[in-house]
N, C-alpha and C. Protein backbone atom coordinates (compact mmCIF):
# COMPACT_ATOMS: atom_id res chain seq x y z
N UNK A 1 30.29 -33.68 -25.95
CA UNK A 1 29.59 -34.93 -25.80
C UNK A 1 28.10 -34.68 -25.99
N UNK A 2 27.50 -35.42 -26.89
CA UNK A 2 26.30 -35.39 -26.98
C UNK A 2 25.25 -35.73 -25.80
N UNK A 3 24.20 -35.20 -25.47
CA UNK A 3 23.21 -35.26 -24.92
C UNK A 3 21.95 -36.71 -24.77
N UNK A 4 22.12 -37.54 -23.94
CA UNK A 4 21.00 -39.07 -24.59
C UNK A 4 20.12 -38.81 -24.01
N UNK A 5 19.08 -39.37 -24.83
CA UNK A 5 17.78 -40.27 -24.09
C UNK A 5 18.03 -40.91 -22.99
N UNK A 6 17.38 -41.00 -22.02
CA UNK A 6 17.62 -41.96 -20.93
C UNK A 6 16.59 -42.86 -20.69
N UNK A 7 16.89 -44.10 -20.48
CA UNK A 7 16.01 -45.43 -21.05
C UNK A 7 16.24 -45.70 -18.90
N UNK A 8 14.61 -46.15 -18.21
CA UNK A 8 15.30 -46.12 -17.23
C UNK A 8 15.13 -48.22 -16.42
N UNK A 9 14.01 -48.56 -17.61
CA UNK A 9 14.15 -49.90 -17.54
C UNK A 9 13.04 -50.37 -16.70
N UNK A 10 11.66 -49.43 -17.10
CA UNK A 10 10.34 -50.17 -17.14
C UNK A 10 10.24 -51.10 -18.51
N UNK A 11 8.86 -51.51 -18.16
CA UNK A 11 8.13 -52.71 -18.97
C UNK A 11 7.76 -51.61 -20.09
N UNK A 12 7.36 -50.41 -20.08
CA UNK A 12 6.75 -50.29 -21.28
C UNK A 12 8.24 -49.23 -22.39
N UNK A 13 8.57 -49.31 -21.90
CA UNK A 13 9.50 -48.83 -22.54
C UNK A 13 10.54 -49.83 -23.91
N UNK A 14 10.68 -49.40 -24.50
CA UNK A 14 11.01 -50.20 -26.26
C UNK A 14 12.96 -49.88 -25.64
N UNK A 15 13.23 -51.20 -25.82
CA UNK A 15 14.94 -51.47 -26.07
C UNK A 15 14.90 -51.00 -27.03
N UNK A 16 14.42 -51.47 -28.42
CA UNK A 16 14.53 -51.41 -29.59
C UNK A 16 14.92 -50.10 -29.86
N UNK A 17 13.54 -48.85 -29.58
CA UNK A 17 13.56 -47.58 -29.71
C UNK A 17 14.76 -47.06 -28.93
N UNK A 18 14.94 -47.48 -28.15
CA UNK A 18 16.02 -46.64 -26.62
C UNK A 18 17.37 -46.52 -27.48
N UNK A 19 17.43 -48.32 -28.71
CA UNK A 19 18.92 -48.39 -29.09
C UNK A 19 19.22 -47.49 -30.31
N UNK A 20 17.63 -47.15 -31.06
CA UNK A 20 18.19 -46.49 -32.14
C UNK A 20 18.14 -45.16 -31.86
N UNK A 21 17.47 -44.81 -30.70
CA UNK A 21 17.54 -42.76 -30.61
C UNK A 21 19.17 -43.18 -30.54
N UNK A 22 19.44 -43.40 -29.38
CA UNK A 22 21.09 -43.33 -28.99
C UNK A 22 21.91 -43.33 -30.11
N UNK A 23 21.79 -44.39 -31.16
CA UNK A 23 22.60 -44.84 -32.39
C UNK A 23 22.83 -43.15 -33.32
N UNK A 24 21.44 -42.98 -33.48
CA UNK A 24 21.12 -41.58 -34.15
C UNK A 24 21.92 -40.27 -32.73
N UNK A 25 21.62 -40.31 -31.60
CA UNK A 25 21.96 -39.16 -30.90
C UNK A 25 23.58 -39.28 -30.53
N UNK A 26 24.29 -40.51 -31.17
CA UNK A 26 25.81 -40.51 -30.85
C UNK A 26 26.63 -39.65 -32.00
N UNK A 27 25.51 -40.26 -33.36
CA UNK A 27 25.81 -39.15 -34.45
C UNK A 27 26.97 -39.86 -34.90
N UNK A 28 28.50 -39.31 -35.13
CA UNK A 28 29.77 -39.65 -35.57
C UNK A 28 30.64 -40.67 -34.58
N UNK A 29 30.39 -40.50 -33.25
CA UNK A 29 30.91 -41.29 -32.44
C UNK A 29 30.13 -43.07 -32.60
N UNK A 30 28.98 -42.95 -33.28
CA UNK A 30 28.80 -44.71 -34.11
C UNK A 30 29.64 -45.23 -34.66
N UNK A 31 30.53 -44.12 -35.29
CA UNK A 31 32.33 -45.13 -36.45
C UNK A 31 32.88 -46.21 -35.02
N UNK A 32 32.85 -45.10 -34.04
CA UNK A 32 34.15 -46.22 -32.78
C UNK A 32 33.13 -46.61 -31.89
N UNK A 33 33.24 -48.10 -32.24
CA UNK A 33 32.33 -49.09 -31.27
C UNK A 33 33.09 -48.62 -29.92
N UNK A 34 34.42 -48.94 -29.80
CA UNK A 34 34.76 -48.58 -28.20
C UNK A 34 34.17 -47.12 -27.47
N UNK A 35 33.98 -45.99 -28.42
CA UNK A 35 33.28 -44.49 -27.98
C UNK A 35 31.71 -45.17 -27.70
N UNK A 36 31.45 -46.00 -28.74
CA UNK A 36 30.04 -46.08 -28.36
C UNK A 36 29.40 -46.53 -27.39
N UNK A 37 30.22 -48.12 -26.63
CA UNK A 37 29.86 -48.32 -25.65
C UNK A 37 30.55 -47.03 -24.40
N UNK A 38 31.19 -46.60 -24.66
CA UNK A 38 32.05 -46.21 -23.10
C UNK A 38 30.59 -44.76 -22.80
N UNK A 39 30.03 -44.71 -23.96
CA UNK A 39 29.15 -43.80 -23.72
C UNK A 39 27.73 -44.06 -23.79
N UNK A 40 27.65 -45.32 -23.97
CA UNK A 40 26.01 -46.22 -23.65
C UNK A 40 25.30 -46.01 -22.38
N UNK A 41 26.45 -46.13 -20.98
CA UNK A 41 26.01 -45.83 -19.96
C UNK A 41 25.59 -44.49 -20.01
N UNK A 42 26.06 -43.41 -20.04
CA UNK A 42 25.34 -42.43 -20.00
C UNK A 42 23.91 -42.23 -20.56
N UNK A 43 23.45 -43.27 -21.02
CA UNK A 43 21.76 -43.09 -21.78
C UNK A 43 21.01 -44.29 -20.88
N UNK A 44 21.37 -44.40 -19.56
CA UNK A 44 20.98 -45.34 -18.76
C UNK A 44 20.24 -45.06 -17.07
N UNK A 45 19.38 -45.06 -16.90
CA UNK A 45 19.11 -44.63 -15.34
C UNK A 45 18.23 -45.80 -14.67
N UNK A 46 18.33 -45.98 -13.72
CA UNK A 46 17.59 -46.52 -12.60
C UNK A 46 17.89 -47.78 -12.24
N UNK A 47 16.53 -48.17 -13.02
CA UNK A 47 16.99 -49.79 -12.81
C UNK A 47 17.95 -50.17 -13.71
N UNK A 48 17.41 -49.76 -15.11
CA UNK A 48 18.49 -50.25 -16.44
C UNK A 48 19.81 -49.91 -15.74
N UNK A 49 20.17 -48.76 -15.38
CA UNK A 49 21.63 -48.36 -14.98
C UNK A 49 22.33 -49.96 -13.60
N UNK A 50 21.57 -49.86 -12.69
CA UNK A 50 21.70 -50.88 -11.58
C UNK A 50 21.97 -52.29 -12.41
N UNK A 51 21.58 -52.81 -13.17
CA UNK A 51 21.52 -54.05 -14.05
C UNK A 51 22.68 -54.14 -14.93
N UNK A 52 23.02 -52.74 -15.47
CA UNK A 52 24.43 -52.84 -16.58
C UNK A 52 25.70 -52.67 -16.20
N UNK A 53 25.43 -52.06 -14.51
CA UNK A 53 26.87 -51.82 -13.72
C UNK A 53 27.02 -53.29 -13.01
N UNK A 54 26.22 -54.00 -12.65
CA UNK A 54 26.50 -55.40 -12.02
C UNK A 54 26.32 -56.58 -13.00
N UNK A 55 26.70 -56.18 -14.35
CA UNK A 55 27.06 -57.32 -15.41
C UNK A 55 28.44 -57.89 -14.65
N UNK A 56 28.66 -59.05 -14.87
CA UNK A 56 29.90 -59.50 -14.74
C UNK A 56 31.16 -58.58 -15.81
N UNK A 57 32.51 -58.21 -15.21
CA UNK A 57 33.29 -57.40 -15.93
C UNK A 57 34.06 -58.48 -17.21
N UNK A 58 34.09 -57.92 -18.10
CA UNK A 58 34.29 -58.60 -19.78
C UNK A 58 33.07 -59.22 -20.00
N UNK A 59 32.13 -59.19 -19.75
CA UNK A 59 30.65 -60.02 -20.01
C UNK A 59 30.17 -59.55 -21.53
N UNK A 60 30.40 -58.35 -21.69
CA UNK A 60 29.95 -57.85 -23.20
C UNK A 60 31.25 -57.71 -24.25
N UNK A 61 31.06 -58.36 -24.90
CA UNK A 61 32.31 -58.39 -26.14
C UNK A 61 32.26 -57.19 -27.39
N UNK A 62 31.27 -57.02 -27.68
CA UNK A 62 30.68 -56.29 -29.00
C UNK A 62 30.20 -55.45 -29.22
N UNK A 63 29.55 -54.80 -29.48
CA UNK A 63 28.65 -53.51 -29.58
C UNK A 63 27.32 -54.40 -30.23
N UNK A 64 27.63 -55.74 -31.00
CA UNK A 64 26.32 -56.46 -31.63
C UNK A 64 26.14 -57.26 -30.54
């Protein structure tokens, strides 16, 4: 398993940037959207992490 960035969900910090290191640091596991999310959390800490575990469950459909 690859190694992520960890995005921890201040103000100055870039979604944008956070989504494409990850995209680039998943490498081959980008083909399977289901690998990609099940391993999104792991590039997540603090607050961001606290915010993506108390989504409502089925709330995200997609990887878009």
């Amino acid at each position: 398993m690859p190694k992520f960035s960890k995005i921890v969900g201040e103000l100055k910090e870039s979604n944008v940037e956070h989504l494409a290191h990850f995209q680039i640091e998943c490498g081959n596991l980008t083909i399977d959207k289901f690998l990609k999310m099940k391993y999104f959390l792991s590039s997540l800490t603090k607050n961001v992490f606290t915010w993506f575990t108390t989504l409502p469950p089925i709330s995200i459909y997609t990887w878009a």
